[in-house]
Protein backbone atom coordinates (compact mmCIF):
# COMPACT_ATOMS: atom_id res chain seq x y z
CA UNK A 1 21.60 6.07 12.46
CA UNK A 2 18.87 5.85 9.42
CA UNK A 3 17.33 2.72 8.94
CA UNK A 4 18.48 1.22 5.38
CA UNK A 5 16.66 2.16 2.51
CA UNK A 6 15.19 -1.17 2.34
CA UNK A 7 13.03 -1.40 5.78
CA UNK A 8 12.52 2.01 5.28
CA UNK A 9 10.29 1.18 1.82
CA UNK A 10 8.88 -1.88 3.85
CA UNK A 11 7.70 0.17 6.09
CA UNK A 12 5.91 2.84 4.14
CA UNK A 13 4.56 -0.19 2.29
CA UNK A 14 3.09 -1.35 5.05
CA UNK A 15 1.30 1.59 5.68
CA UNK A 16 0.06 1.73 2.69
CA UNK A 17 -1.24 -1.59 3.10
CA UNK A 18 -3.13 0.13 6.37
CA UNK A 19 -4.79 2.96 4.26
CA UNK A 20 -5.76 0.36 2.11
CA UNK A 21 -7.55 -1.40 5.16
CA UNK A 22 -9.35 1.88 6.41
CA UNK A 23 -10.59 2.34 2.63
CA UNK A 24 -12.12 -1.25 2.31
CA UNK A 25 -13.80 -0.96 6.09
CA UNK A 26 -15.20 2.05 5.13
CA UNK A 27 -17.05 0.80 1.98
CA UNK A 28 -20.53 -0.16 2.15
CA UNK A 29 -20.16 -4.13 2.26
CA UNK A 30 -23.85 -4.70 2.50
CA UNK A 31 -24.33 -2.95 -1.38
CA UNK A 32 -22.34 -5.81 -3.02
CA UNK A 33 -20.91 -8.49 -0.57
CA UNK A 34 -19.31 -10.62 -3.25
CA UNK A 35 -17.11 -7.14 -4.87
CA UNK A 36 -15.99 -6.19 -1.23
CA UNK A 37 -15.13 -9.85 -0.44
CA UNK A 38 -12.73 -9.46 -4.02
CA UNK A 39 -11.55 -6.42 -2.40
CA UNK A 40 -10.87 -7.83 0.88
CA UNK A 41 -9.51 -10.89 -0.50
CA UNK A 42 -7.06 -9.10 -2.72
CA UNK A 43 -5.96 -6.44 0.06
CA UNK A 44 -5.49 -9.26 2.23
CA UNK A 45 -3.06 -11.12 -0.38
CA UNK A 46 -0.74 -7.84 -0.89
CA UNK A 47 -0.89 -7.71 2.65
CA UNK A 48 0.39 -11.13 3.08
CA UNK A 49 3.13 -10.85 0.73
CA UNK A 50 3.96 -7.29 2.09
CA UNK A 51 4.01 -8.94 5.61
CA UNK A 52 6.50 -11.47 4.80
CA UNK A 53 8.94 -8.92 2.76
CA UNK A 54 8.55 -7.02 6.04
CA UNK A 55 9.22 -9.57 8.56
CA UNK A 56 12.44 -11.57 6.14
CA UNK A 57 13.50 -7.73 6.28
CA UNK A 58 13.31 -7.11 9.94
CA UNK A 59 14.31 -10.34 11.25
CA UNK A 60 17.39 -11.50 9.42
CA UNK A 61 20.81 -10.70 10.47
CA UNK A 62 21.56 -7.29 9.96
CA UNK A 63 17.94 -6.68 9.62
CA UNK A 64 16.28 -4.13 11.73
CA UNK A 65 15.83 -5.93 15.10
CA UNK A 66 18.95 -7.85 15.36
CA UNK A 67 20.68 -3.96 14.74
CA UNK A 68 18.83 -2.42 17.45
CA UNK A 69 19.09 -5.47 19.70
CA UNK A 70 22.61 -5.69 19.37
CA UNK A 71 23.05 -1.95 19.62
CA UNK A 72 20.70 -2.14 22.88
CA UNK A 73 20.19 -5.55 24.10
CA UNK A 74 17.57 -4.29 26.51
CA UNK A 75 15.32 -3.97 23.26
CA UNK A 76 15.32 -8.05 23.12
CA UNK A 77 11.57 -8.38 24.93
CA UNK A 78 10.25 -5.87 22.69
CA UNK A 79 11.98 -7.27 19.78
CA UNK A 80 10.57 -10.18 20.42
CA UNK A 81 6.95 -9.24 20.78
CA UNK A 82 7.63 -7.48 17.35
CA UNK A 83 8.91 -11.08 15.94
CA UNK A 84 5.68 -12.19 17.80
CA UNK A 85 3.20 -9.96 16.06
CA UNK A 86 4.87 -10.64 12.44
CA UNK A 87 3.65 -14.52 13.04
CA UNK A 88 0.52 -13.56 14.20
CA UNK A 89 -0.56 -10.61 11.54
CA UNK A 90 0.76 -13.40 8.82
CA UNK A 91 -1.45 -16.16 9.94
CA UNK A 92 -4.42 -13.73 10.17
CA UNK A 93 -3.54 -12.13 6.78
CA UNK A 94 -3.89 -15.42 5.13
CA UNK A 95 -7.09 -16.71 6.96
CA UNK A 96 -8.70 -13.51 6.26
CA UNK A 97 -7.24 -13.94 2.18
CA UNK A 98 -8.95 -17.70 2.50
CA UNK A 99 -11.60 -16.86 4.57
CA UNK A 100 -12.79 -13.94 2.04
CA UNK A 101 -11.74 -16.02 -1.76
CA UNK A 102 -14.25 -19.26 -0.37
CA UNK A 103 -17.01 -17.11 0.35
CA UNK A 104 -16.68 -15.46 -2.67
CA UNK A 105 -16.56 -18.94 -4.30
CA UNK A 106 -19.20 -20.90 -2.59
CA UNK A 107 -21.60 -17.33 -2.93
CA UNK A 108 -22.04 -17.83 1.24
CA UNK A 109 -21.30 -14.76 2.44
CA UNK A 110 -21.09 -13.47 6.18
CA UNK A 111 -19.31 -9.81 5.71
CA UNK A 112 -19.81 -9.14 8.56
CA UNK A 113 -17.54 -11.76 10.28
CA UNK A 114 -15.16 -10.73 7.52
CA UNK A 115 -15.46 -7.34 8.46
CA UNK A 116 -15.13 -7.93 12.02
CA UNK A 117 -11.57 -10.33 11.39
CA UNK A 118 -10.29 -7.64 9.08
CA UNK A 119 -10.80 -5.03 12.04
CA UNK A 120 -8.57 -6.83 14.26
CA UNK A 121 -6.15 -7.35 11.62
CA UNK A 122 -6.10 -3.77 10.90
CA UNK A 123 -5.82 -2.67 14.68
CA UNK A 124 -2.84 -5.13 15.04
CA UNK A 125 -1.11 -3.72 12.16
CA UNK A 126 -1.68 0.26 13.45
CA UNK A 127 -0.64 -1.03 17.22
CA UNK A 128 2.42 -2.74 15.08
CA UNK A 129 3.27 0.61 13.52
CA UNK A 130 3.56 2.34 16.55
CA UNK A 131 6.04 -0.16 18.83
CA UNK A 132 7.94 -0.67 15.59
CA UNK A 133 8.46 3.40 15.63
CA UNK A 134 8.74 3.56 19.70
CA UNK A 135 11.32 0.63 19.18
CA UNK A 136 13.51 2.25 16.60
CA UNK A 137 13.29 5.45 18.74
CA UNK A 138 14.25 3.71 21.44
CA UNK A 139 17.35 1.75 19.65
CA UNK A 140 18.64 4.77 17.64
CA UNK A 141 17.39 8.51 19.46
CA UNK A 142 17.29 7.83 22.50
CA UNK A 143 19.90 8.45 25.17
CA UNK A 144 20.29 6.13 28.14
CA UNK A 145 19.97 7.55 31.40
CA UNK A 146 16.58 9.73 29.96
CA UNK A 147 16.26 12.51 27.35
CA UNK A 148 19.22 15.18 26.57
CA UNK A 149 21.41 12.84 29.49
């Protein structure tokens, strides 16, 4: 069973929004603090808004958990860490957006901290990635009772 086009485009979005991460981490921060912090900022509010699209997506009947849950209700832990990490990667999205637009607004910047937040945000996403894909392997490719049986 494919996924519908929708969580499919979500999904690529999403790691798109990742790349986007890896780019901004691997800028040099410490040549102009306040441009990286308007990067960081801005990344952080497509992010956000990519996050939410992602999770109303996923998490809404017929959405992409409740299918696989319902197809395999031995999925509903996982799903539910899934559901778990959506909250979490959308509060940190949005303190990292705030965190990033006052600094550049009060000129008091600490990139590094920003740096370091936006690193864990960026790890959560890529772990994210993966369970989401083990998940929907799981749900939809895999055969019960172990590979080919």
């Amino acid at each position: 069973m494919e996924q519908p086009p929708s969580e499919n485009l979500h999904y690529e979005a999403l790691k798109s929004r990742l790349v986007e991460l890896d780019e901004i981490l691997e800028g040099d921060w410490s040549a102009d603090e306040r441009a990286w912090l308007e990067a960081v900022e801005a990344a952080a509010r497509v992010l956000f808004e990519t996050l939410e699209q992602h999770q109303h997506v996923s998490e809404t009947e017929g959405g992409l958990l409740p299918s696989a849950t319902d197809l395999k209700p031995r999925l509903i832990p996982e799903s539910e860490h899934v559901k778990d990490e959506h909250a979490e990667m959308l509060h940190r999205a949005g303190e990292l957006q705030n965190t990033a637009a006052l600094q550049v607004a009060s000129g008091d910047f600490d990139a590094e901290a920003v740096c370091l937040d936006m690193t864990i945000l960026r790890t959560i996403l890529q772990a994210h990635l993966g369970r989401v894909d083990a998940l929907m392997y799981d749900a939809y490719f895999r055969v019960e009772g172990g590979e080919g049986g």
